[in-house]
Protein backbone atom coordinates (compact mmCIF):
# COMPACT_ATOMS: atom_id res chain seq x y z
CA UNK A 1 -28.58 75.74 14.68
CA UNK A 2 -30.76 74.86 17.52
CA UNK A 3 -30.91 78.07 18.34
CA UNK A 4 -32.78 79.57 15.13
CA UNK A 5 -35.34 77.11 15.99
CA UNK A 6 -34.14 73.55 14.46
CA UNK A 7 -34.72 70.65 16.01
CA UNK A 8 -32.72 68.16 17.18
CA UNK A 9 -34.11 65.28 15.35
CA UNK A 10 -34.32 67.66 12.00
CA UNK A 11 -30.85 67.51 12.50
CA UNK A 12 -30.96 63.79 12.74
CA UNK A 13 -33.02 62.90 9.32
CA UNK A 14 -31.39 61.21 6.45
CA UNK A 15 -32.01 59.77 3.46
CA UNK A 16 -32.06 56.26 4.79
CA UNK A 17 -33.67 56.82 7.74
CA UNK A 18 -36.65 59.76 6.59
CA UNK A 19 -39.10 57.30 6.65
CA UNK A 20 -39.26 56.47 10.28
CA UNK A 21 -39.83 60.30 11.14
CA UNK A 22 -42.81 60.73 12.94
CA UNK A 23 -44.56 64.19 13.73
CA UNK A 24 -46.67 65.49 16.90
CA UNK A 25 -50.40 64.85 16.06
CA UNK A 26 -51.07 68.42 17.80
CA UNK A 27 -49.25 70.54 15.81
CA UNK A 28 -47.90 68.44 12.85
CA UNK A 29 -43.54 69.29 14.46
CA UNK A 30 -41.59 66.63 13.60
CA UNK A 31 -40.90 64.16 17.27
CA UNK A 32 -38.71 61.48 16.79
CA UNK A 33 -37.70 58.65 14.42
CA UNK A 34 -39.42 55.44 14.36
CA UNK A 35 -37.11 52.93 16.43
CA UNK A 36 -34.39 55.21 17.45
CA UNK A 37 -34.97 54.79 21.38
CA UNK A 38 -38.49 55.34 23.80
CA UNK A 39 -41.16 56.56 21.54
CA UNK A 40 -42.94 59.70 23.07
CA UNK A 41 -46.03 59.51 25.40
CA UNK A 42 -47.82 62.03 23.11
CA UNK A 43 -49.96 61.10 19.69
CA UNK A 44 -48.11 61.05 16.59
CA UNK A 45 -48.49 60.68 12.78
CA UNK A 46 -46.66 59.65 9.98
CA UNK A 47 -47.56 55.61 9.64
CA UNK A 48 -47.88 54.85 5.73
CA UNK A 49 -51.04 53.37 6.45
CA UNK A 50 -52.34 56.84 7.93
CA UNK A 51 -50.93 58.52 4.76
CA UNK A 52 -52.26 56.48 2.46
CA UNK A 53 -55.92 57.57 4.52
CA UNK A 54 -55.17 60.46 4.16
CA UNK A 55 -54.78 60.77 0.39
CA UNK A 56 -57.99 58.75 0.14
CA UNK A 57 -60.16 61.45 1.75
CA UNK A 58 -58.62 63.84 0.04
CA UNK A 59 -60.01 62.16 -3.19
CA UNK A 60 -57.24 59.90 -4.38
CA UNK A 61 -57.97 57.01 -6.13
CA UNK A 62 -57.25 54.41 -4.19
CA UNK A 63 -56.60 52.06 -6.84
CA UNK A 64 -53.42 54.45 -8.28
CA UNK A 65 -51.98 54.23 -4.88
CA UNK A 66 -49.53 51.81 -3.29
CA UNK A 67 -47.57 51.03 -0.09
CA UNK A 68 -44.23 51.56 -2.03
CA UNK A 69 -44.86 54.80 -4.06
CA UNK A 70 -45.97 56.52 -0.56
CA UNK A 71 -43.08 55.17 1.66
CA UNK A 72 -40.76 56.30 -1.26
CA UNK A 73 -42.14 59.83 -1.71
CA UNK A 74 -42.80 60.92 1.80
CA UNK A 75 -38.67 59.31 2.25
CA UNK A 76 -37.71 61.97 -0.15
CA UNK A 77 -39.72 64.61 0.72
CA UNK A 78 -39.02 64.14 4.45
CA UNK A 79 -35.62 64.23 3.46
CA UNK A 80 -35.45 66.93 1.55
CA UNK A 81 -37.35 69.14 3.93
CA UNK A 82 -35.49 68.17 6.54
CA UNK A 83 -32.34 69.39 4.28
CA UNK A 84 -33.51 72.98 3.47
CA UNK A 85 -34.04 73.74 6.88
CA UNK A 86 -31.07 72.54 7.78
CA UNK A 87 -29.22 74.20 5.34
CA UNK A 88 -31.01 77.74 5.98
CA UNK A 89 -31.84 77.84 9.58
CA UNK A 90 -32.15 81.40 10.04
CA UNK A 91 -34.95 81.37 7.58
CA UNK A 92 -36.35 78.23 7.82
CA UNK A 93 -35.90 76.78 11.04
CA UNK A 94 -38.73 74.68 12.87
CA UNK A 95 -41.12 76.11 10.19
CA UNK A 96 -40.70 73.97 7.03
CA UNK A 97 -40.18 70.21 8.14
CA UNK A 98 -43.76 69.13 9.22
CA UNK A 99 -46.60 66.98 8.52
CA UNK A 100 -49.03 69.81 6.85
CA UNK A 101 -45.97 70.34 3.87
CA UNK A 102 -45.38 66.69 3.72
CA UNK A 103 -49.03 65.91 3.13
CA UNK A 104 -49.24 68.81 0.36
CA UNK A 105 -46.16 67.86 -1.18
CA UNK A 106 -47.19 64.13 -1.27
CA UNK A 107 -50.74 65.12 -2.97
CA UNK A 108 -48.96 67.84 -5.20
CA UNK A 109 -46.82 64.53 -6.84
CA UNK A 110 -49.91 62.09 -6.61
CA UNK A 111 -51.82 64.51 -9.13
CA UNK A 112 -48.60 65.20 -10.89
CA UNK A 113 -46.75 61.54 -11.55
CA UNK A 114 -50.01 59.40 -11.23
CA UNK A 115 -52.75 62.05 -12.50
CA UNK A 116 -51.15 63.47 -15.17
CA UNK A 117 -48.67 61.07 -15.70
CA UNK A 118 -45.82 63.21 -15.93
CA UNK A 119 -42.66 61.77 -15.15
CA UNK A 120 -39.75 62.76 -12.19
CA UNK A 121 -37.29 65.10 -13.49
CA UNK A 122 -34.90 62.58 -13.14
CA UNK A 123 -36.39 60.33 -15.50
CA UNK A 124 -37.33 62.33 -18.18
């Protein structure tokens, strides 16, 4: 796997532990989880805090958002990223994990579950 381009710490990133991922501030790869060993020298993203900035300036209201909803979504969608390139390398390998899908997968469900108000597909 490493050699279509995955990661290491792609390789790494479960559900339990996607929300400790951080990503290069450079070039938005993911780096290194959160607390597993010597955090890297270099800048890096991913704090809740810096998500939930994010949003904001993207025009979010800030009074729909809370600490909880984004550490649970960017979990899942770290996760599930993470998954699909694990689970089709050749194709997806060290392209599809990183922080510029994250971001537009976390303001695709903002608009769509606290926007619109449409429910998960799992609890419909």
């Amino acid at each position: 796997c490493i050699e279509n381009g995955l990661r290491e710490v792609t390789l790494r990133v479960t559900s339990s532990n996607a929300t400790k991922l951080r990503f290069k501030r450079e070039d938005g790869s993911p780096l290194f989880l959160f607390g597993q060993g010597v955090p890297p020298k270099c800048a890096y993203t991913g704090k809740v805090a810096e998500l939930n900035g994010w949003l904001i300036d993207q025009g979010c209201d800030e009074s729909l958002l809370c600490t909880k909803w984004i550490q649970n979504h960017y979990r899942w969608i770290v996760w599930k990223l993470a998954a699909m390139e694990r689970r089709f390398p050749m194709q997806l390998g060290g392209r599809y994990l990183n922080y510029g899908h994250v971001l537009s997968q976390l303001k695709s469900r903002y608009e769509r579950e606290l926007v619109a108000a449409r429910r998960p597909a799992l609890r419909k």
